[in-house]
PDB file of N, CA and C in Angstrom:
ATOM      1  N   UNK A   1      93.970 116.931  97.464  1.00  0.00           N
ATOM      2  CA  UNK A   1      95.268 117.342  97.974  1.00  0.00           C
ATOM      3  C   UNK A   1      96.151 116.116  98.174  1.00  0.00           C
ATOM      4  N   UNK A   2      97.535 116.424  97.470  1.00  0.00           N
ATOM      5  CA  UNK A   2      98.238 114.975  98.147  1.00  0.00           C
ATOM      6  C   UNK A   2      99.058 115.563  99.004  1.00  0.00           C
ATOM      7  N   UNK A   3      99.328 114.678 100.038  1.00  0.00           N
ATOM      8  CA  UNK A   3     100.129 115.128 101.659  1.00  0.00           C
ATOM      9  C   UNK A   3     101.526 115.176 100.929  1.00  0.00           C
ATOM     10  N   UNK A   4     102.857 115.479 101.938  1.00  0.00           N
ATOM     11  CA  UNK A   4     103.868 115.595 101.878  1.00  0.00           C
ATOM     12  C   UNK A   4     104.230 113.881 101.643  1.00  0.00           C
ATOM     13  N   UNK A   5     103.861 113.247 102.229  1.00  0.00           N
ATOM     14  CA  UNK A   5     104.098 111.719 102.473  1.00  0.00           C
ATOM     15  C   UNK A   5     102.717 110.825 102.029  1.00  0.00           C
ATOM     16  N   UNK A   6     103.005 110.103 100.827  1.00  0.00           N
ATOM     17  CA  UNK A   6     102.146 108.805 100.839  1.00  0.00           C
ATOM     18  C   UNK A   6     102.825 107.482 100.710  1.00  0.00           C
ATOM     19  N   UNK A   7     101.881 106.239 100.630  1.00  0.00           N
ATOM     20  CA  UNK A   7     101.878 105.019 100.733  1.00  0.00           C
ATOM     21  C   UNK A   7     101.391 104.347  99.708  1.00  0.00           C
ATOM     22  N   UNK A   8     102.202 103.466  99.336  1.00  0.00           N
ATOM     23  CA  UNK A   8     100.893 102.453  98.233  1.00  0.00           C
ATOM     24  C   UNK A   8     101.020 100.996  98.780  1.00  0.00           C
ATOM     25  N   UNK A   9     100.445 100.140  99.392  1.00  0.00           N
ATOM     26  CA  UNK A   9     100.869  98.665  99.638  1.00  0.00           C
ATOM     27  C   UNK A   9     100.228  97.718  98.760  1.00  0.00           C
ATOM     28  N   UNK A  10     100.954  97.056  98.361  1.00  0.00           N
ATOM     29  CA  UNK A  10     100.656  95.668  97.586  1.00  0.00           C
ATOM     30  C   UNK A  10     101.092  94.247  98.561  1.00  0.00           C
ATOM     31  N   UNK A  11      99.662  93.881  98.046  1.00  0.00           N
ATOM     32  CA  UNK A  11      99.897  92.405  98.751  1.00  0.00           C
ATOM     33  C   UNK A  11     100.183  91.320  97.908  1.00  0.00           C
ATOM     34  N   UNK A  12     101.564  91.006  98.259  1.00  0.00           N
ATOM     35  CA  UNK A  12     102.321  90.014  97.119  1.00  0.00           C
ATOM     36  C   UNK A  12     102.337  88.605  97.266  1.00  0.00           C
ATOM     37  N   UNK A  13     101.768  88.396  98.468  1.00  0.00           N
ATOM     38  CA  UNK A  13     100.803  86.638  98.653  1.00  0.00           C
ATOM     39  C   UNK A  13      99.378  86.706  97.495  1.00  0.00           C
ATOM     40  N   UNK A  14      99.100  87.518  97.298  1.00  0.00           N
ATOM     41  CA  UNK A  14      98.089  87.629  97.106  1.00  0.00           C
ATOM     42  C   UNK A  14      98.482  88.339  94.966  1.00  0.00           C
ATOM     43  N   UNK A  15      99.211  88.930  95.009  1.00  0.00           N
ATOM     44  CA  UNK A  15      99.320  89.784  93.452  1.00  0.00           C
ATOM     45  C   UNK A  15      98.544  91.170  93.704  1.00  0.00           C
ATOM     46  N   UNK A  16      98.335  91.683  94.408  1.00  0.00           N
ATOM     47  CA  UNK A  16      96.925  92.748  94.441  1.00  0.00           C
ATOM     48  C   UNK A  16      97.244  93.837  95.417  1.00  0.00           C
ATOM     49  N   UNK A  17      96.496  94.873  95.210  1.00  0.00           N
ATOM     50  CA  UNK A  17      96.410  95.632  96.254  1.00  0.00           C
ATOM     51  C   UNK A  17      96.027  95.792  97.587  1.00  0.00           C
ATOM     52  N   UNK A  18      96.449  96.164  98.184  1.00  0.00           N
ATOM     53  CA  UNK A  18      95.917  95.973  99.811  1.00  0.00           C
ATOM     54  C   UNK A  18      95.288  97.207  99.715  1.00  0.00           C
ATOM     55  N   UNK A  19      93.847  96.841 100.412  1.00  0.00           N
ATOM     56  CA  UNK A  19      92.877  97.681 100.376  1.00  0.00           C
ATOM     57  C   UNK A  19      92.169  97.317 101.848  1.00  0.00           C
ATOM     58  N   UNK A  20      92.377  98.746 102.368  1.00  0.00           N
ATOM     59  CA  UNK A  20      91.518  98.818 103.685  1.00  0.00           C
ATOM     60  C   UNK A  20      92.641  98.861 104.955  1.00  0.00           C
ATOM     61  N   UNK A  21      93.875  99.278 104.537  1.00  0.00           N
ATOM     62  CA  UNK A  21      94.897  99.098 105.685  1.00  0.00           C
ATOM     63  C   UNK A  21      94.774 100.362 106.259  1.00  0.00           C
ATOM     64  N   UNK A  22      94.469  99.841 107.916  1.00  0.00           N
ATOM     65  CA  UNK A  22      94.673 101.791 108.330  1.00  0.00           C
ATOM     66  C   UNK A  22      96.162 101.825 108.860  1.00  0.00           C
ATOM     67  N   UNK A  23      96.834 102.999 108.387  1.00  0.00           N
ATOM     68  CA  UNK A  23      98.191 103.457 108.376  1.00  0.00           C
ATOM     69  C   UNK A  23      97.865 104.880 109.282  1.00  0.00           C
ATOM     70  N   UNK A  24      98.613 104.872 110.102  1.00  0.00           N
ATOM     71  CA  UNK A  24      99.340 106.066 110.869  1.00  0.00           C
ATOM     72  C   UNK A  24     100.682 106.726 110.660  1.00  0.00           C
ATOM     73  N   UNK A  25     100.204 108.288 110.675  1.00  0.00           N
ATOM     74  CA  UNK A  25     101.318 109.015 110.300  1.00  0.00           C
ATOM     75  C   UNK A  25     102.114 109.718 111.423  1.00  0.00           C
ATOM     76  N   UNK A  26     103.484 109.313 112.123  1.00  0.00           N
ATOM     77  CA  UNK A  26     103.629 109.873 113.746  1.00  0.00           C
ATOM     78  C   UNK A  26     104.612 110.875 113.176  1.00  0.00           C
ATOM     79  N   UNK A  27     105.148 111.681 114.251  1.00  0.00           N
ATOM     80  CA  UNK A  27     106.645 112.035 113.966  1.00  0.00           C
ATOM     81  C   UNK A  27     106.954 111.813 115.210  1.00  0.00           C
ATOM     82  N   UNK A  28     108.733 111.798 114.956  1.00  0.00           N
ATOM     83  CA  UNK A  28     109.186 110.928 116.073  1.00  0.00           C
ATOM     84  C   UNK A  28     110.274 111.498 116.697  1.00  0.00           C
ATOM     85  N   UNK A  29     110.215 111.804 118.140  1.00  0.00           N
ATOM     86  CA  UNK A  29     111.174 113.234 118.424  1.00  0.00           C
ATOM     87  C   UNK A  29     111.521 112.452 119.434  1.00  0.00           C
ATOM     88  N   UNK A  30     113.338 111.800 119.217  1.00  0.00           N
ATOM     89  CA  UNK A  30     113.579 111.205 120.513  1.00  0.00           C
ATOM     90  C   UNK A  30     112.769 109.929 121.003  1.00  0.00           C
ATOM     91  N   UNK A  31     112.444 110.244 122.142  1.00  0.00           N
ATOM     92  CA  UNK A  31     111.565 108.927 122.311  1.00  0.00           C
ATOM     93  C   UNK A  31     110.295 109.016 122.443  1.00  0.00           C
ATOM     94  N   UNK A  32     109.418 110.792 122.181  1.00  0.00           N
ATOM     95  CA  UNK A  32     108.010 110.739 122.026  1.00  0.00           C
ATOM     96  C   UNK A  32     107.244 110.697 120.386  1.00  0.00           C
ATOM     97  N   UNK A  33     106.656 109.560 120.419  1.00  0.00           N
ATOM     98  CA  UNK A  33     105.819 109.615 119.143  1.00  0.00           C
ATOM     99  C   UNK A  33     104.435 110.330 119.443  1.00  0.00           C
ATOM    100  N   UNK A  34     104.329 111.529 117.787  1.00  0.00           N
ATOM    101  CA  UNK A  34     103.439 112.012 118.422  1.00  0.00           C
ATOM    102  C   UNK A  34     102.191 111.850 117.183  1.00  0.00           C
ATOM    103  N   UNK A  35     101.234 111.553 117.141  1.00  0.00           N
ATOM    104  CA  UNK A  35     100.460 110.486 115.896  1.00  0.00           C
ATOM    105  C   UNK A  35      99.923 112.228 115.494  1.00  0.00           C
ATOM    106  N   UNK A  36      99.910 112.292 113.873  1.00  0.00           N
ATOM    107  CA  UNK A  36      99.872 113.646 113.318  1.00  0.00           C
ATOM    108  C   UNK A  36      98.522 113.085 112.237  1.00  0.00           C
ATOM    109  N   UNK A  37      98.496 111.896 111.417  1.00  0.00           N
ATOM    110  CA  UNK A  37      97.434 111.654 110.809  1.00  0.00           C
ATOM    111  C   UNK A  37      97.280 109.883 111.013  1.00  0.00           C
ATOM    112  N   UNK A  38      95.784 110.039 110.726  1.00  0.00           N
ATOM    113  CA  UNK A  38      95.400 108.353 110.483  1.00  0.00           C
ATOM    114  C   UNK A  38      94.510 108.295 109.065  1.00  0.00           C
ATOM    115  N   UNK A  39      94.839 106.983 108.136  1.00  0.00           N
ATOM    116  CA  UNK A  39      93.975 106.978 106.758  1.00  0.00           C
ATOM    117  C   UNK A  39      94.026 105.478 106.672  1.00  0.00           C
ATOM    118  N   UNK A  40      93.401 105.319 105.425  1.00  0.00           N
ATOM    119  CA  UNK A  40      93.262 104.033 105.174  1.00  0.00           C
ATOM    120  C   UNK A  40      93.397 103.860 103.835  1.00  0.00           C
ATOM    121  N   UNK A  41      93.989 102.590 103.193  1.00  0.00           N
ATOM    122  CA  UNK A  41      93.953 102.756 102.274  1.00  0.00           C
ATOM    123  C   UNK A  41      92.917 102.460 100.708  1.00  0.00           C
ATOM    124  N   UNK A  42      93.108 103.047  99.837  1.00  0.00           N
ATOM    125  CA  UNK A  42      91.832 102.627  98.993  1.00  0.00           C
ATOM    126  C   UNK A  42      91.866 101.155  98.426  1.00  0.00           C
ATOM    127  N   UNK A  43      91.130 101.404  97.194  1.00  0.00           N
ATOM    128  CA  UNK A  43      90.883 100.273  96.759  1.00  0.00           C
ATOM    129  C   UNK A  43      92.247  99.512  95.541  1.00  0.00           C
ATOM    130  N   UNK A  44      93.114 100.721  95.693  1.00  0.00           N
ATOM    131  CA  UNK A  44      94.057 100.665  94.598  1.00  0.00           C
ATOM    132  C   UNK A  44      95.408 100.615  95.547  1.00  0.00           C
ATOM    133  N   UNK A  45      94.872 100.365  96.799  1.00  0.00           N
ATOM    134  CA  UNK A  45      96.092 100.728  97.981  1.00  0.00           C
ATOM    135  C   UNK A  45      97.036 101.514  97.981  1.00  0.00           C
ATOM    136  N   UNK A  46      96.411 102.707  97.686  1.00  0.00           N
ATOM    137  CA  UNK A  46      97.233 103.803  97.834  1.00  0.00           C
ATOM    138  C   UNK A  46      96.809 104.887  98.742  1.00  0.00           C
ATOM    139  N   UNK A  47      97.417 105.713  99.654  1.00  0.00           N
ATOM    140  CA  UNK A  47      96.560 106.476 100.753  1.00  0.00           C
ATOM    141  C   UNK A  47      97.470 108.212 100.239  1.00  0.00           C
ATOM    142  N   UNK A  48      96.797 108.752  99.703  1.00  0.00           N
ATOM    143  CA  UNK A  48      97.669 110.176  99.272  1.00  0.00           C
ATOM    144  C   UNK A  48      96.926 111.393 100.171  1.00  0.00           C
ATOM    145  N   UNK A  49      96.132 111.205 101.176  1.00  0.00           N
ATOM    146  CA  UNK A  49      95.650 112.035 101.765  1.00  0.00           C
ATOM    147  C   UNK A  49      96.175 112.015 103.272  1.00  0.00           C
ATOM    148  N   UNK A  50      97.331 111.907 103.499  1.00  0.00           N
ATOM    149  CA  UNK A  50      97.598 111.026 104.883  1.00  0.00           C
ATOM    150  C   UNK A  50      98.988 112.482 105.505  1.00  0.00           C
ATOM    151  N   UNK A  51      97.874 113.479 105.644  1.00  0.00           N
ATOM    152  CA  UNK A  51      98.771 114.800 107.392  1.00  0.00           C
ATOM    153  C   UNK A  51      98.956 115.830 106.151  1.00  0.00           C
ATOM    154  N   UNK A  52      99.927 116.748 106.662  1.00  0.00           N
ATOM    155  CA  UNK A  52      99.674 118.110 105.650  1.00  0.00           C
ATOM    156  C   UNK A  52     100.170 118.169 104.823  1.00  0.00           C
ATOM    157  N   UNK A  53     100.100 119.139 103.470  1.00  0.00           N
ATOM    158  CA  UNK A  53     100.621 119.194 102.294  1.00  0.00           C
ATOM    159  C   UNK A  53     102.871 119.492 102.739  1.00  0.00           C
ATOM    160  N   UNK A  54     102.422 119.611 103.572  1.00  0.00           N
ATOM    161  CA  UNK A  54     104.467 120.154 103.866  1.00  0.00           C
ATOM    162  C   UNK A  54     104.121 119.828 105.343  1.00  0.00           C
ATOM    163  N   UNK A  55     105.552 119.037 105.493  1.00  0.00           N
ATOM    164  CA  UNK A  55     106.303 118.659 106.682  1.00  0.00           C
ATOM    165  C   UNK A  55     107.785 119.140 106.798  1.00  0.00           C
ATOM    166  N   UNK A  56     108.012 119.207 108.450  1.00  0.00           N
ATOM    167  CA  UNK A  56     108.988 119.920 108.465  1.00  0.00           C
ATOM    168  C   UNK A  56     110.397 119.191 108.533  1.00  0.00           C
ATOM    169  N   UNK A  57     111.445 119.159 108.378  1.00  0.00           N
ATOM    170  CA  UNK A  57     112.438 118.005 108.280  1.00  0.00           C
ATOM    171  C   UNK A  57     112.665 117.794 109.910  1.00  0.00           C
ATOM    172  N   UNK A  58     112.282 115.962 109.470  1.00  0.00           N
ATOM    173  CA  UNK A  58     112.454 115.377 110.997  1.00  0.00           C
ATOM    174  C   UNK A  58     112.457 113.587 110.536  1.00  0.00           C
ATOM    175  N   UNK A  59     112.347 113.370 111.840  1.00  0.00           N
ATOM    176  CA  UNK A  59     112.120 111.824 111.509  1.00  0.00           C
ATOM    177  C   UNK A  59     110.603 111.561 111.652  1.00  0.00           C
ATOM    178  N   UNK A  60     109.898 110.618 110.943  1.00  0.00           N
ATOM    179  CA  UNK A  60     108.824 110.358 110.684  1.00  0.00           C
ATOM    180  C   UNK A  60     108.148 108.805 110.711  1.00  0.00           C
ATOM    181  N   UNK A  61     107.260 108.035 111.173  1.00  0.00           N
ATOM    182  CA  UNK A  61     106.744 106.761 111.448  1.00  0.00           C
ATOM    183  C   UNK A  61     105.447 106.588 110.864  1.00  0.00           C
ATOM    184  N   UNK A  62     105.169 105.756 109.989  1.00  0.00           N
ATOM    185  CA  UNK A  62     104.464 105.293 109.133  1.00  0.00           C
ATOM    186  C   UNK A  62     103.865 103.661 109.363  1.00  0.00           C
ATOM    187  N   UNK A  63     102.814 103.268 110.598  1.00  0.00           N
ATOM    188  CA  UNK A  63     102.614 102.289 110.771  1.00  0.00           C
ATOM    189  C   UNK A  63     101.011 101.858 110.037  1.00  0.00           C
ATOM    190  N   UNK A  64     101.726 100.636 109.887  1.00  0.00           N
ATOM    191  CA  UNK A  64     100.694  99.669 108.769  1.00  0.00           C
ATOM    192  C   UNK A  64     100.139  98.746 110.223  1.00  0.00           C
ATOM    193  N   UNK A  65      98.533  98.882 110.216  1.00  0.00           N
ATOM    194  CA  UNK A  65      97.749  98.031 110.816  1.00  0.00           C
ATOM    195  C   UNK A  65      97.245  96.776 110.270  1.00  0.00           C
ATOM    196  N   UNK A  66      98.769  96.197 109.722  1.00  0.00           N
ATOM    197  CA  UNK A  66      98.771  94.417 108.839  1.00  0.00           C
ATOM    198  C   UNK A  66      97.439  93.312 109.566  1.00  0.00           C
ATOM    199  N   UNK A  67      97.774  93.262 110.927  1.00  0.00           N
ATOM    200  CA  UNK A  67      97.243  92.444 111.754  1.00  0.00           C
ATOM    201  C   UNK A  67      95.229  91.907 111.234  1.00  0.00           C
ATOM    202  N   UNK A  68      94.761  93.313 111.353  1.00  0.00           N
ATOM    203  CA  UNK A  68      93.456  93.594 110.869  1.00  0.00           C
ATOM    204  C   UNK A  68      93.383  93.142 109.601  1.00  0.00           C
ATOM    205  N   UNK A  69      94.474  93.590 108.568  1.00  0.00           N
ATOM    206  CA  UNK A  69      94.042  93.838 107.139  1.00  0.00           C
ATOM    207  C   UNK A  69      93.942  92.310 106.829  1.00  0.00           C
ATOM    208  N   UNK A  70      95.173  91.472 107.534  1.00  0.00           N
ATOM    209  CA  UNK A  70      94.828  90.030 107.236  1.00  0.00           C
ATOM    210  C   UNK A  70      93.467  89.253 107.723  1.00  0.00           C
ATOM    211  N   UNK A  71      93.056  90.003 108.948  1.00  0.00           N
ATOM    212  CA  UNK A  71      92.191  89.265 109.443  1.00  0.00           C
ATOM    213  C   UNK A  71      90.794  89.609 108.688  1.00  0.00           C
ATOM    214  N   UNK A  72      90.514  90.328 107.783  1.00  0.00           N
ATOM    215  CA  UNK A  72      89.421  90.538 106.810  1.00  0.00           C
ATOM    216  C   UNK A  72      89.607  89.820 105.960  1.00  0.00           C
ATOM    217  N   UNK A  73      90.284  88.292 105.555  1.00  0.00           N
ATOM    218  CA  UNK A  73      90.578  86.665 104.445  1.00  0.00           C
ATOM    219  C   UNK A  73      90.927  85.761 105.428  1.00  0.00           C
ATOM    220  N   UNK A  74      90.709  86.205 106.877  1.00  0.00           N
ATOM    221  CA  UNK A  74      90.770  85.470 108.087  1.00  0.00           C
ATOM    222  C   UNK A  74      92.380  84.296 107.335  1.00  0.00           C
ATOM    223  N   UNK A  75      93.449  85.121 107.081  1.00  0.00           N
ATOM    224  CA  UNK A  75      94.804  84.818 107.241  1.00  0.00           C
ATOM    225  C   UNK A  75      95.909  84.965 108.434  1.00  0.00           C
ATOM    226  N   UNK A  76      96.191  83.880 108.695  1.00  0.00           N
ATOM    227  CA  UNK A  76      97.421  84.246 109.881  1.00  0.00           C
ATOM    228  C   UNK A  76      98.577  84.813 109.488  1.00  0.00           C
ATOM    229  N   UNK A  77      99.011  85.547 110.355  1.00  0.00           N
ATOM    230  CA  UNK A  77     100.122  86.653 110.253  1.00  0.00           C
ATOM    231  C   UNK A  77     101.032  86.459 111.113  1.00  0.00           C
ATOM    232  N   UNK A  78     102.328  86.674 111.447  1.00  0.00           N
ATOM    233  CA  UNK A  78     103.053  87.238 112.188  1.00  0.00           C
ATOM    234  C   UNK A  78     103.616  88.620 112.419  1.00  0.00           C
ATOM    235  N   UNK A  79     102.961  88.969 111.503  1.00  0.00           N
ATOM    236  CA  UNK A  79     103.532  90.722 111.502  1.00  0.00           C
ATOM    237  C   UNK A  79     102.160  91.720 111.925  1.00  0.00           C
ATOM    238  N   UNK A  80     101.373  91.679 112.905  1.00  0.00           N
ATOM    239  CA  UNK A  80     100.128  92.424 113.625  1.00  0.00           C
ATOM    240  C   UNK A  80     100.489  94.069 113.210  1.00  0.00           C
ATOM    241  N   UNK A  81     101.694  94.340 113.052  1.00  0.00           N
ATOM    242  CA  UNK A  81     101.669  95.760 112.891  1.00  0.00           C
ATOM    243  C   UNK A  81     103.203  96.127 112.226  1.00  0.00           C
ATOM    244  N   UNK A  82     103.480  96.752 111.277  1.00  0.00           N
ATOM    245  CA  UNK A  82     104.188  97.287 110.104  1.00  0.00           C
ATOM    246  C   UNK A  82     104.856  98.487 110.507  1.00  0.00           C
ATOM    247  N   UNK A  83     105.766  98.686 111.010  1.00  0.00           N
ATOM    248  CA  UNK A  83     106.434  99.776 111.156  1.00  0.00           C
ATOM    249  C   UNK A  83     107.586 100.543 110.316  1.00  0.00           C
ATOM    250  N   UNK A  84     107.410 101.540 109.716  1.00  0.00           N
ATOM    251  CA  UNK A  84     108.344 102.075 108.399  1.00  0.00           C
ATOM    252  C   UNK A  84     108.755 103.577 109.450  1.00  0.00           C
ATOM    253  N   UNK A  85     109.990 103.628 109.559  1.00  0.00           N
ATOM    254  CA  UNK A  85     110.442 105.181 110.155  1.00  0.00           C
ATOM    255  C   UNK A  85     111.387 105.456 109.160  1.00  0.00           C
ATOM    256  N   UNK A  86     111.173 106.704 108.792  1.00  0.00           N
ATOM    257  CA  UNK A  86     111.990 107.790 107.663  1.00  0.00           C
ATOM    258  C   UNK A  86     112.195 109.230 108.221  1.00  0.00           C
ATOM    259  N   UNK A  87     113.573 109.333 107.430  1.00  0.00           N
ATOM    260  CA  UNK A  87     113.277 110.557 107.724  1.00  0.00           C
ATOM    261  C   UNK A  87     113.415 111.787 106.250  1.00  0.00           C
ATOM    262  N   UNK A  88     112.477 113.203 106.710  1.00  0.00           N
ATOM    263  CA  UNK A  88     112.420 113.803 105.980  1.00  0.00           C
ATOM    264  C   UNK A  88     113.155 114.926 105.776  1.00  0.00           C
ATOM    265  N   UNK A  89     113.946 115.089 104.528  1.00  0.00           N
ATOM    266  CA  UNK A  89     114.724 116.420 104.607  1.00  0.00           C
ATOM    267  C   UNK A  89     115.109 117.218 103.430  1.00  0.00           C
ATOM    268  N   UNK A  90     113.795 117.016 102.902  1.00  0.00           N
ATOM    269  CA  UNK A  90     113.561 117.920 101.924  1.00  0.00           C
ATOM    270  C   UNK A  90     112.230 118.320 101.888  1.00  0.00           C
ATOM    271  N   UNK A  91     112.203 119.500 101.205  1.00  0.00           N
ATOM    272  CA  UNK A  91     110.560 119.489 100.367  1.00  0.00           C
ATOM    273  C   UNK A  91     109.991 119.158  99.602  1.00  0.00           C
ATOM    274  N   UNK A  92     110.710 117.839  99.009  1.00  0.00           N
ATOM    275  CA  UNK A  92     109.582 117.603  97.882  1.00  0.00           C
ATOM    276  C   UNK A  92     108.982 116.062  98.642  1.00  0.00           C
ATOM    277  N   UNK A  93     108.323 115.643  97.666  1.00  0.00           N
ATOM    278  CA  UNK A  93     106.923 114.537  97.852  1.00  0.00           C
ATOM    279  C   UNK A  93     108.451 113.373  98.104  1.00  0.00           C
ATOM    280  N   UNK A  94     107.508 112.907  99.516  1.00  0.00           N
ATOM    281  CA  UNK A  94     108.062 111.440  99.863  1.00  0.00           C
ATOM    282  C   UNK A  94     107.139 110.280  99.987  1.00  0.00           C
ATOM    283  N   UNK A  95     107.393 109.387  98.761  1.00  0.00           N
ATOM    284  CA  UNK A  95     106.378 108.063  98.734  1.00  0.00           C
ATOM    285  C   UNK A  95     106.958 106.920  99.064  1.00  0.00           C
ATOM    286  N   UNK A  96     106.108 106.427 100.279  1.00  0.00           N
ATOM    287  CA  UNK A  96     106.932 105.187 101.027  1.00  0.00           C
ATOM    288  C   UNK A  96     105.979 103.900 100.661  1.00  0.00           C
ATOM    289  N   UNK A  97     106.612 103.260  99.626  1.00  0.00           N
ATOM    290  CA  UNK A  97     105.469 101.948  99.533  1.00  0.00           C
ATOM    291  C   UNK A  97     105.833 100.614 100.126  1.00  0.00           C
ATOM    292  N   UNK A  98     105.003  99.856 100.449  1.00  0.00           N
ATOM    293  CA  UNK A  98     105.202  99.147 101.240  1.00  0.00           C
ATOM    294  C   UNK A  98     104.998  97.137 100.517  1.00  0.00           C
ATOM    295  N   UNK A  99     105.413  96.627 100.213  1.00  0.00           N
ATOM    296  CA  UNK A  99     105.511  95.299  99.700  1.00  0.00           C
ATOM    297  C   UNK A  99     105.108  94.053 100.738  1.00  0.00           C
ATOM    298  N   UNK A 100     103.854  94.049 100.873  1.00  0.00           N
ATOM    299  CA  UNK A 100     103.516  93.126 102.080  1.00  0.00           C
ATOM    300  C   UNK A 100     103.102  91.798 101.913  1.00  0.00           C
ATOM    301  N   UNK A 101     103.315  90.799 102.989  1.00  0.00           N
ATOM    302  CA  UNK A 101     102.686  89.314 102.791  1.00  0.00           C
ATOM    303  C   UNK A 101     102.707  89.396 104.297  1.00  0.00           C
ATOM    304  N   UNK A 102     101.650  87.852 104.563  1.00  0.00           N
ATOM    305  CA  UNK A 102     101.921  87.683 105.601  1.00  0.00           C
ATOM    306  C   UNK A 102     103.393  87.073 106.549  1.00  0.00           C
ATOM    307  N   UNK A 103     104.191  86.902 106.150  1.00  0.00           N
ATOM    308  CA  UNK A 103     105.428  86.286 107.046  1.00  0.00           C
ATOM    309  C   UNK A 103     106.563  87.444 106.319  1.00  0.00           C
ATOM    310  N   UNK A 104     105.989  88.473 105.914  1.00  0.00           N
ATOM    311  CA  UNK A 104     107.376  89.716 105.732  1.00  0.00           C
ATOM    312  C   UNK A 104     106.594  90.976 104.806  1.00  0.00           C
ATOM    313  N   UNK A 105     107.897  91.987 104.470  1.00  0.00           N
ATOM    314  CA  UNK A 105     107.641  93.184 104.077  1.00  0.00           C
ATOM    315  C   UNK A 105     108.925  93.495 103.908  1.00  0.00           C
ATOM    316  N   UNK A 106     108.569  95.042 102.794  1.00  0.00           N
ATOM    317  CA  UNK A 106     110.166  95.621 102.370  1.00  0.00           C
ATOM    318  C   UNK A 106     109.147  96.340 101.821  1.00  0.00           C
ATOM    319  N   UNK A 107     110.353  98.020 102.083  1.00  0.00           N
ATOM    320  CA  UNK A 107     109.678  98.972 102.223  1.00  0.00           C
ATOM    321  C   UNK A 107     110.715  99.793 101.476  1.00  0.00           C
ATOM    322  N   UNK A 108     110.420 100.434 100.437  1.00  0.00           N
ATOM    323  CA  UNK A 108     111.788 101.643 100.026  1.00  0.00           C
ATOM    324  C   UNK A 108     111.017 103.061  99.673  1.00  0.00           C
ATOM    325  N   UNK A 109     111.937 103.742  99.322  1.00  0.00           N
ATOM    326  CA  UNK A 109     111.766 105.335  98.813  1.00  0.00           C
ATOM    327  C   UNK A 109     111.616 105.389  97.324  1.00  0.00           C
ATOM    328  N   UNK A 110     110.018 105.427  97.510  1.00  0.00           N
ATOM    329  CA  UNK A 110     109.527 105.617  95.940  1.00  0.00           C
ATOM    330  C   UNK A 110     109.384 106.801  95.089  1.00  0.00           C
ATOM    331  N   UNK A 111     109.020 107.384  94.200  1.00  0.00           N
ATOM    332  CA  UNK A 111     108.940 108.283  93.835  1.00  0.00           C
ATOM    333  C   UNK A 111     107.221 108.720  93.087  1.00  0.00           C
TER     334      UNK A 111
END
């Protein structure tokens, strides 16, 4: 099954995929976040199994647990945790990939 929302991260210090990032899926109402899925990603850094096949239009938070993923090549970071908020307002498939290193990131609406 692929969810309403996936991820693919590449690690561009590196040329490669980021593999093993756990990402959280919240939605975000005002000022309560409320955490709806948690995954990780594979070996191809892509996570397509991440909360239900349809979401309902809202705003949505997509955090990358960077901090960890660096600390498995025992690399220093400044970015411990990756935060991507979108919002959704349609029904079709929203893919948010994520372009990571350690001292930054950029994040757009993939397809």
């Amino acid at each position: 099954m692929t969810s309403h929302v996936t991820t693919h991260v590449l690690d561009t210090a590196l040329g490669r995929p980021a593999s093993g990032v756990t990402v959280t899926l919240s939605l975000v109402d005002e000022r309560v976040v409320e955490r709806m899925a948690v995954g990780t990603t594979d070996d191809d850094g892509r996570l397509t199994d991440l909360g239900p096949k349809h979401l309902a239009p809202a705003t949505y938070r997509l955090t990358f647990e960077t901090g960890a993923y660096f600390a498995l090549d025992d690399r220093a970071t400044c970015l411990p945790v990756v935060e991507v908020t979108f919002t959704v307002d349609s029904p079709e498939h929203h893919h948010v990939p994520v372009l990571l290193s350690p001292f930054g990131y950029s994040a757009y609406r993939g397809s």
